[in-house]
Protein backbone atom coordinates (compact mmCIF):
# COMPACT_ATOMS: atom_id res chain seq x y z
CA UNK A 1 0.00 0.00 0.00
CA UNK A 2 0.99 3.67 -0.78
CA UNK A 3 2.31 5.72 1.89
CA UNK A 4 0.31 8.37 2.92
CA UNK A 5 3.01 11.03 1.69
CA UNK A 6 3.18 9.10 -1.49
CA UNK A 7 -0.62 8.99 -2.01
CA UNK A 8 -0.62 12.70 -1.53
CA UNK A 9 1.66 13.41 -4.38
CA UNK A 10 -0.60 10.85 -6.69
CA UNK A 11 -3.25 12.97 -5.81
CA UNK A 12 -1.69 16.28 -5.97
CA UNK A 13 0.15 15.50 -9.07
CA UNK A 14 -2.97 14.13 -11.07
CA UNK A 15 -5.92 13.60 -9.94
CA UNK A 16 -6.61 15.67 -7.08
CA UNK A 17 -10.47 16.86 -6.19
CA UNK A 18 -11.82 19.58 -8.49
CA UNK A 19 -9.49 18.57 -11.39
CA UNK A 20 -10.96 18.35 -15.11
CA UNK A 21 -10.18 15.29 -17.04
CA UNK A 22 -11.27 15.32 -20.72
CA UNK A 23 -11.93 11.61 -22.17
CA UNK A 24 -12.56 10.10 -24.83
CA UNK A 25 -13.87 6.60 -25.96
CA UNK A 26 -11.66 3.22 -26.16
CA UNK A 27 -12.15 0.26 -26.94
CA UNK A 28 -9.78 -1.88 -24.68
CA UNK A 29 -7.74 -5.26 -26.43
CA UNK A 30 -9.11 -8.87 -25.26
CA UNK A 31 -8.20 -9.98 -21.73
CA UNK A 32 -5.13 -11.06 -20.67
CA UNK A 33 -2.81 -11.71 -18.02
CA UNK A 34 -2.97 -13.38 -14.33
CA UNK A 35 -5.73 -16.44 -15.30
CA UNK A 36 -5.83 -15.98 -19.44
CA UNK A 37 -2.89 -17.54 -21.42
CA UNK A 38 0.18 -15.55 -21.62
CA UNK A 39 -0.10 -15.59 -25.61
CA UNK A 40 -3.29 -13.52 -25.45
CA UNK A 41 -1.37 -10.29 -24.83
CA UNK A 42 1.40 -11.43 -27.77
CA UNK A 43 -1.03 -11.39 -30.30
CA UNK A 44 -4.62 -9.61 -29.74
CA UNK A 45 -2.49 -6.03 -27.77
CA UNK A 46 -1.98 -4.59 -31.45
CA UNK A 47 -4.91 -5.77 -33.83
CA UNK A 48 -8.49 -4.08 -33.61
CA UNK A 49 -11.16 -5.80 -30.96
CA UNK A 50 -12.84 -8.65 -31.56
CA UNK A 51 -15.96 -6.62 -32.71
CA UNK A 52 -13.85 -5.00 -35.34
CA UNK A 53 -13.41 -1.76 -33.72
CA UNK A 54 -9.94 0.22 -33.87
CA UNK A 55 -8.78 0.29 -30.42
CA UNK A 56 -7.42 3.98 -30.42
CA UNK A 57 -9.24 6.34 -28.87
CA UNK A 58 -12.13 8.14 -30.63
CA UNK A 59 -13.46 11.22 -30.44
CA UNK A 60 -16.34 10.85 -28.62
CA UNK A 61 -16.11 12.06 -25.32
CA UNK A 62 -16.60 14.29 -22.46
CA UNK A 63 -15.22 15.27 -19.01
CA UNK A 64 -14.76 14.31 -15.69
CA UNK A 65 -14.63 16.61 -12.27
CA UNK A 66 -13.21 15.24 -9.56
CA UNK A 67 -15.46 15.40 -6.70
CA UNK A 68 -13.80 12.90 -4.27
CA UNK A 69 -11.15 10.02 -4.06
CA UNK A 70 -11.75 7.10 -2.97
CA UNK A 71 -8.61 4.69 -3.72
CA UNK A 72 -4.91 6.55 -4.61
CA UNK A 73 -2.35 3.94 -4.36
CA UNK A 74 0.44 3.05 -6.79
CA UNK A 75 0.10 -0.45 -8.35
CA UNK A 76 -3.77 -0.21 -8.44
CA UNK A 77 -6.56 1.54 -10.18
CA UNK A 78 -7.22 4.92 -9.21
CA UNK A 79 -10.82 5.10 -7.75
CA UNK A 80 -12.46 8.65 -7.96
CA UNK A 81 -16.01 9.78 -7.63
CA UNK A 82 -16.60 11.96 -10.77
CA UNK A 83 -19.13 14.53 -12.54
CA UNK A 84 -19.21 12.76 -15.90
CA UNK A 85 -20.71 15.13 -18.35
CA UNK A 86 -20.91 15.11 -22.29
CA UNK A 87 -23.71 13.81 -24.93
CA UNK A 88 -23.52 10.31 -23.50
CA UNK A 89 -24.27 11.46 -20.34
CA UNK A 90 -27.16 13.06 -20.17
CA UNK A 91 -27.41 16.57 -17.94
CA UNK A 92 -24.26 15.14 -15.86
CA UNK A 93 -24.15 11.52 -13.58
CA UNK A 94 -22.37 11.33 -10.40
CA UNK A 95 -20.11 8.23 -11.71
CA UNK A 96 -17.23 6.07 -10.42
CA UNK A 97 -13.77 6.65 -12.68
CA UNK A 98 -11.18 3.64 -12.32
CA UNK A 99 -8.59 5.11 -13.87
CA UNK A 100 -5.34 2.60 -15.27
CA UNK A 101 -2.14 4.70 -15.02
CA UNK A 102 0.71 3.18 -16.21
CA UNK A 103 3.00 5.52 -14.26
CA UNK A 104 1.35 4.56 -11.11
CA UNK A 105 2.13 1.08 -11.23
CA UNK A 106 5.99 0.90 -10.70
CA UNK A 107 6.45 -2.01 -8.57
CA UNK A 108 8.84 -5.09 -8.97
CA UNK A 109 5.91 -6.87 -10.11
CA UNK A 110 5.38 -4.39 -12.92
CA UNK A 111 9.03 -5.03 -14.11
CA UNK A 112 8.44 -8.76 -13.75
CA UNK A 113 5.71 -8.54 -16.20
CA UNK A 114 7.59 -6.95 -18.22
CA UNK A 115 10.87 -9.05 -18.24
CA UNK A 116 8.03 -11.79 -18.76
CA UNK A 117 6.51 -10.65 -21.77
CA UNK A 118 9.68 -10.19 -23.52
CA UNK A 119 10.94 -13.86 -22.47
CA UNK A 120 7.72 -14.96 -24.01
CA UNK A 121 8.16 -13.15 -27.31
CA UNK A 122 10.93 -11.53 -27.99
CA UNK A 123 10.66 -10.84 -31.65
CA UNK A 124 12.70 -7.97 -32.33
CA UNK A 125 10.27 -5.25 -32.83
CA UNK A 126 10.60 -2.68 -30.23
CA UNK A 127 8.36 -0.74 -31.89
CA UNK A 128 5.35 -2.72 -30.36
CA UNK A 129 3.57 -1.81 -27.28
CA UNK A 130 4.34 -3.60 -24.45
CA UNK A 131 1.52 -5.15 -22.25
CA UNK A 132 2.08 -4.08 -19.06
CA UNK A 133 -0.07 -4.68 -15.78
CA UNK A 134 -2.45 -1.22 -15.65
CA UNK A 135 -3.32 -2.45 -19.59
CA UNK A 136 -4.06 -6.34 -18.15
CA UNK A 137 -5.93 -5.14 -15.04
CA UNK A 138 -8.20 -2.97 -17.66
CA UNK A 139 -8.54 -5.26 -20.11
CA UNK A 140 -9.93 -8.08 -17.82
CA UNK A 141 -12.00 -5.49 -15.79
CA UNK A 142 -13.55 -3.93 -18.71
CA UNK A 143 -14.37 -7.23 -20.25
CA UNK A 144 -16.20 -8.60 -17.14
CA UNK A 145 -17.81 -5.34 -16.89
CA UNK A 146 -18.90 -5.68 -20.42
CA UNK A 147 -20.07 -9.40 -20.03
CA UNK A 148 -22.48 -8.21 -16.72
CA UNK A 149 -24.16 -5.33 -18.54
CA UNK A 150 -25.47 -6.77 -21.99
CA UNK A 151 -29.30 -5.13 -21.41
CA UNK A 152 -30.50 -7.09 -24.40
CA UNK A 153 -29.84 -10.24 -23.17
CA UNK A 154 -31.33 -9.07 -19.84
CA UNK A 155 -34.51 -8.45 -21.32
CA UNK A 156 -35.25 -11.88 -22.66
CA UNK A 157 -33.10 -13.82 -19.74
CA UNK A 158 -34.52 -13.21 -16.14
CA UNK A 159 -31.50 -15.46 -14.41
CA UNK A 160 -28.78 -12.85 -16.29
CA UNK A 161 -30.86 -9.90 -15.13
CA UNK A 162 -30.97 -10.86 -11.70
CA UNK A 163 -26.39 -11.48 -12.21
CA UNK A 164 -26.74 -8.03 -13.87
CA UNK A 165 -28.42 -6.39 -10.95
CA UNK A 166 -25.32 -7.63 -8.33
CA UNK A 167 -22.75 -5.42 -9.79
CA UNK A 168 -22.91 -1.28 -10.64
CA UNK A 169 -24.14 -0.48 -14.16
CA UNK A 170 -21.51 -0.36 -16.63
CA UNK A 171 -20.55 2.81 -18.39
CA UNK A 172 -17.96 2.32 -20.96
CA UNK A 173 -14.56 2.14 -21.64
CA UNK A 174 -12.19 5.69 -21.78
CA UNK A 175 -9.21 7.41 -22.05
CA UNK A 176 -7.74 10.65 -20.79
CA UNK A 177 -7.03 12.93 -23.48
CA UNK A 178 -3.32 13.46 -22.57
CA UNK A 179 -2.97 16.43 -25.13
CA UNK A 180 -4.95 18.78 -22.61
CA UNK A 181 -3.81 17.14 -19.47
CA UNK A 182 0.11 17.99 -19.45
CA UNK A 183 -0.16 15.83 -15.83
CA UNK A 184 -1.20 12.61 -16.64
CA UNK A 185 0.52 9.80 -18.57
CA UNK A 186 -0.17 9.42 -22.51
CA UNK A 187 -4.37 8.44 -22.75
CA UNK A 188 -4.10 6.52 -19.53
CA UNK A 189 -7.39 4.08 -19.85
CA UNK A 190 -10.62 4.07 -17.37
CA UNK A 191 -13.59 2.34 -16.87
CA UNK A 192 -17.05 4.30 -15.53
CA UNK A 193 -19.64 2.26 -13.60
CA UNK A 194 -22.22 3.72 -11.71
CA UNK A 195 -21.98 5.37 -8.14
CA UNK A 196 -23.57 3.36 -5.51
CA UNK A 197 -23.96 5.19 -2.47
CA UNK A 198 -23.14 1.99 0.25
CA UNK A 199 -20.38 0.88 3.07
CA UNK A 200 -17.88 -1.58 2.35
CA UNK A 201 -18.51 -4.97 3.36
CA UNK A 202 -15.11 -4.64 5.22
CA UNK A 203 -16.30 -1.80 7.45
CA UNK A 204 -19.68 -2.97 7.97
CA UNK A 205 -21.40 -4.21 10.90
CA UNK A 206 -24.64 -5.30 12.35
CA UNK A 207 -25.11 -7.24 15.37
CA UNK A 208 -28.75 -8.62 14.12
CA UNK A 209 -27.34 -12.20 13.16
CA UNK A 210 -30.33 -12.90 10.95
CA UNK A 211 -29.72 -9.85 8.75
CA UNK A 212 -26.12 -11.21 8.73
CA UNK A 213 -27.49 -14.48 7.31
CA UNK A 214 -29.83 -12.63 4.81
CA UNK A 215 -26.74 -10.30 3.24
CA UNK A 216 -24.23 -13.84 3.62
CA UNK A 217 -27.02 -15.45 1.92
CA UNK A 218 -27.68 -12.88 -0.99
CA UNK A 219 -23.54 -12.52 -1.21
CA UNK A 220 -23.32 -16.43 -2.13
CA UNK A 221 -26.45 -16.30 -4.41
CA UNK A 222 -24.30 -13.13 -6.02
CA UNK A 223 -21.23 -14.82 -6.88
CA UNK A 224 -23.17 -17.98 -8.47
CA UNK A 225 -25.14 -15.69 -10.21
CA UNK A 226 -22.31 -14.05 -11.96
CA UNK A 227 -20.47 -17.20 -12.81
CA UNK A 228 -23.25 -19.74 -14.14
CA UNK A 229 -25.41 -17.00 -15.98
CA UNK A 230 -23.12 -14.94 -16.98
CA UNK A 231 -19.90 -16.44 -17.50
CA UNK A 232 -17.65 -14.50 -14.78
CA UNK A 233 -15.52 -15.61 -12.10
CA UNK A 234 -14.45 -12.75 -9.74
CA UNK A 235 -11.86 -14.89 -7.95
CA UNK A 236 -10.70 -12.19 -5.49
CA UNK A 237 -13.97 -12.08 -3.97
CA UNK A 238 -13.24 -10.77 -0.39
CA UNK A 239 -15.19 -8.25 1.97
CA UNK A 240 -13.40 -5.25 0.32
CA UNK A 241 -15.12 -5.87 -2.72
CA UNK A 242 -17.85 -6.11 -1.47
CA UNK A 243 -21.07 -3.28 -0.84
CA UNK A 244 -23.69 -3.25 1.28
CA UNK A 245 -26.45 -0.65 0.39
CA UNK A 246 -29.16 -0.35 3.09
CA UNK A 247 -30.65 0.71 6.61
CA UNK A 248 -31.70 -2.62 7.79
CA UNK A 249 -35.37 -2.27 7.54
CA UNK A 250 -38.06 -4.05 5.91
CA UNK A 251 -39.24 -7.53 5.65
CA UNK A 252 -36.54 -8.93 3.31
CA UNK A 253 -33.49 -7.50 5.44
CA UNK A 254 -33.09 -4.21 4.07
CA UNK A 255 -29.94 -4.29 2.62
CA UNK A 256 -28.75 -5.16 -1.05
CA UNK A 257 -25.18 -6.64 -1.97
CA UNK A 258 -23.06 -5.66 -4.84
CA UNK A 259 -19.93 -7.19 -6.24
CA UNK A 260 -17.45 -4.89 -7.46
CA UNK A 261 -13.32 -5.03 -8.60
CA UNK A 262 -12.86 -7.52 -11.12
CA UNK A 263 -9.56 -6.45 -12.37
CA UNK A 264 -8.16 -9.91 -11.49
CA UNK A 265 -11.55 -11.68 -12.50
CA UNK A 266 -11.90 -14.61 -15.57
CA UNK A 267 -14.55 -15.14 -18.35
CA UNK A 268 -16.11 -19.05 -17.57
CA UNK A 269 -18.74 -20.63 -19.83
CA UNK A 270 -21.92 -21.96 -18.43
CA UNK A 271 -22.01 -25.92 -17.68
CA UNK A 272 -25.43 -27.59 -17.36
CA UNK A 273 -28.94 -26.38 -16.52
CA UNK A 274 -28.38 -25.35 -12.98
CA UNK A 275 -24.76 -24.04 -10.98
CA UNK A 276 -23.16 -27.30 -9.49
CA UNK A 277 -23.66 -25.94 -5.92
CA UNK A 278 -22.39 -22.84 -4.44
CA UNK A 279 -21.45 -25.12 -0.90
CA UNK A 280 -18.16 -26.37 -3.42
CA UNK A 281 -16.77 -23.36 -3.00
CA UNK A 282 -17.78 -21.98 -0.63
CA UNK A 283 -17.30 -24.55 2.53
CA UNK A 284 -13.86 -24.07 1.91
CA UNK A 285 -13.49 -20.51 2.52
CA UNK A 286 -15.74 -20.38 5.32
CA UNK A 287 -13.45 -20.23 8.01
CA UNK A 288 -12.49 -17.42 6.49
CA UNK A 289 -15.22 -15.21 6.81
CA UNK A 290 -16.20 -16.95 9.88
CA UNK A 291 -13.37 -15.33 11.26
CA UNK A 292 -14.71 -11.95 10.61
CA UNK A 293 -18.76 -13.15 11.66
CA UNK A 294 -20.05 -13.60 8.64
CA UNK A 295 -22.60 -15.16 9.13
CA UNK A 296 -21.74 -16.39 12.67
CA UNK A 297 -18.83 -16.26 14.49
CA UNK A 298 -18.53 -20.26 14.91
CA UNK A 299 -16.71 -22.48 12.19
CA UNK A 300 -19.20 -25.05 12.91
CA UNK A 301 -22.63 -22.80 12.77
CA UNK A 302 -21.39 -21.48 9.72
CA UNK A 303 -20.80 -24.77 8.15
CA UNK A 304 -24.25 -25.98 9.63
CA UNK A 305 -25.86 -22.88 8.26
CA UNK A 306 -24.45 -23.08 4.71
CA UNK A 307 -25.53 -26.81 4.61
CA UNK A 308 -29.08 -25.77 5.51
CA UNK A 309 -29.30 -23.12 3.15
CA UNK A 310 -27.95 -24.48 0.28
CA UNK A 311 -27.73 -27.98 0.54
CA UNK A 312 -30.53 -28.89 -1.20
CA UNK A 313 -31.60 -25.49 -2.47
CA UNK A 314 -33.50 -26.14 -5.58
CA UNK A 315 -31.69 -23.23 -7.70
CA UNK A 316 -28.62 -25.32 -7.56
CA UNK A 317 -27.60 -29.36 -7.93
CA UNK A 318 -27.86 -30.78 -4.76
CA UNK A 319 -24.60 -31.77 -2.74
CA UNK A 320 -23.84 -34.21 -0.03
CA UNK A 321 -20.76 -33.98 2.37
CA UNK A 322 -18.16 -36.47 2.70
CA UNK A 323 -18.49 -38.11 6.19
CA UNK A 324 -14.82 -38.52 6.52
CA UNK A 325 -14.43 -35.02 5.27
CA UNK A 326 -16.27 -32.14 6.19
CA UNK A 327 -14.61 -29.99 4.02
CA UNK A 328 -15.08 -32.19 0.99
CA UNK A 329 -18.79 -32.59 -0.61
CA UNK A 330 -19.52 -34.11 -3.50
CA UNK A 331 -23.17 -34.72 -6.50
CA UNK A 332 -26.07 -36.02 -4.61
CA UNK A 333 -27.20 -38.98 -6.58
């Protein structure tokens, strides 16, 4: 993590509150890096998207104000609350702005990547762009983003709408405009997604142990949702990436739980009518989050709970634990 001096001179240097970012529209290359195979970034990071589209930067756009910052740390996305305005936004939206600056990640990992790539393919031609991690991290972000916010395929597929409605709404892919922003690296690339106005699961608490269930419950249902319907596997899926938007009241449990930060996320396909059963995974992180209360601050009620809940849930194939094994579960014939 960035030191708080260091974090002040991200911030002061680029994007600091009340600064004006002018963007325009990109179209970001196919995912690679961390989970996809190495020779995706060799030979889709200079040809046009799959869709056909020239991956430069266009000139539709608009600007950003900066009205807050959320995340400023080297080696990750810059996280900024913004006032997107421009055609494609209406009269102005309060948005979120992850913004991929390569000369904010500068870490030994960054270097690795590099000295990587060049093992992998080391052609000669220095002329090509090298992929680097800020380009990986927004190529697999933008793609998930992409995959969870297809509206057509929401209206005529209820079990994708309800994955859709777990994560923010999507708003494109950017990049700064560089020429008018003398402080920022050449078109550094962002994603917008909508602002959602809710604590992070990290820094939430509420004693009520059934409303604890009810937002475990609706986090688990989440992160099925998202893989079986629509094809994407967060794999970092930990309480800081995780909202909570709510006061608690009403009959349901009065909260809602989004997903969010899939810059280390993969693109799955869909296997079978139903989700094999969420307990695979999840028994085996439950100490885990048992160890923060979530739901209950007992390995053994959590494991009881999770059994009960989705055991034999009829959204999913059943599952039946291994007697030897409580860890280990397997079909339930």
């Amino acid at each position: 993590m960035a030191t708080k001096s260091s974090t002040s001179r991200i911030r002061g240097m680029r994007y600091r509150e009340n600064h004006c970012l002018r963007i325009v529209r990109d179209v970001p290359p196919a995912p690679f890096g961390h989970f996809y195979p190495a020779t995706i970034a060799n030979t889709e990071l200079n040809n046009d998207s799959e869709d056909g589209m020239p991956r430069t930067p266009c000139a539709v756009g608009g600007t950003l104000t900066v009205k807050s910052v959320i995340q400023c740390r080297k080696n990750h996305a810059q996280v900024l609350v913004v006032r997107a305005e421009g055609s494609e936004f209406g009269n102005g939206k309060d948005l979120i702005a992850k913004i991929y600056d390569e000369q904010l990640y500068v870490s030994e990992s960054h270097r690795a990547f590099d000295n990587e790539s060049d093992d992998e393919d080391d052609d000669g031609d220095d002329d090509e762009p090298a992929p680097t991690p800020a380009l990986a991290a927004y190529s697999r972000e933008a793609a998930a983003y992409k995959a969870l916010n297809d509206k057509v395929k929401a209206e005529h597929d209820q079990k994708y709408a309800r994955a859709m409605g777990r994560v923010p709404k999507y708003y494109g892919s950017w990049a700064v405009d560089a020429t008018n922003n003398v402080s920022v690296a050449a078109n550094p690339k962002l994603i917008l997604l909508e602002y959602i106005k809710a604590d992070s699961m990290e820094d939430f608490w509420i004693d009520d142990e059934d409303k604890r269930k009810n937002i475990m419950k609706q986090l688990i249902e989440a992160e099925s949702d998202l893989s079986f319907y629509a094809g994407v596997q967060h794999d970092d899926l930990l309480p800081r990436n995780v909202l909570i938007q709510g006061d608690g009241d009403g009959d349901a449990g009065g909260f809602k739980v989004y997903i969010v930060d899939f810059d280390i996320s993969r693109m799955g396909v869909q296997v079978g009518e139903k989700y094999q059963n969420p307990l695979y995974h999840w028994i085996r992180s439950a100490s885990a989050w048992t160890a923060q209360g979530w739901p209950k601050e007992d390995l053994n009620c959590t494991l009881q709970w999770m059994w009960d809940t989705f055991g034999d849930n009829p959204d999913y194939y059943p599952a039946t634990a291994d007697t030897s094994n409580r860890f280990w579960l397997y079909p339930k014939k």
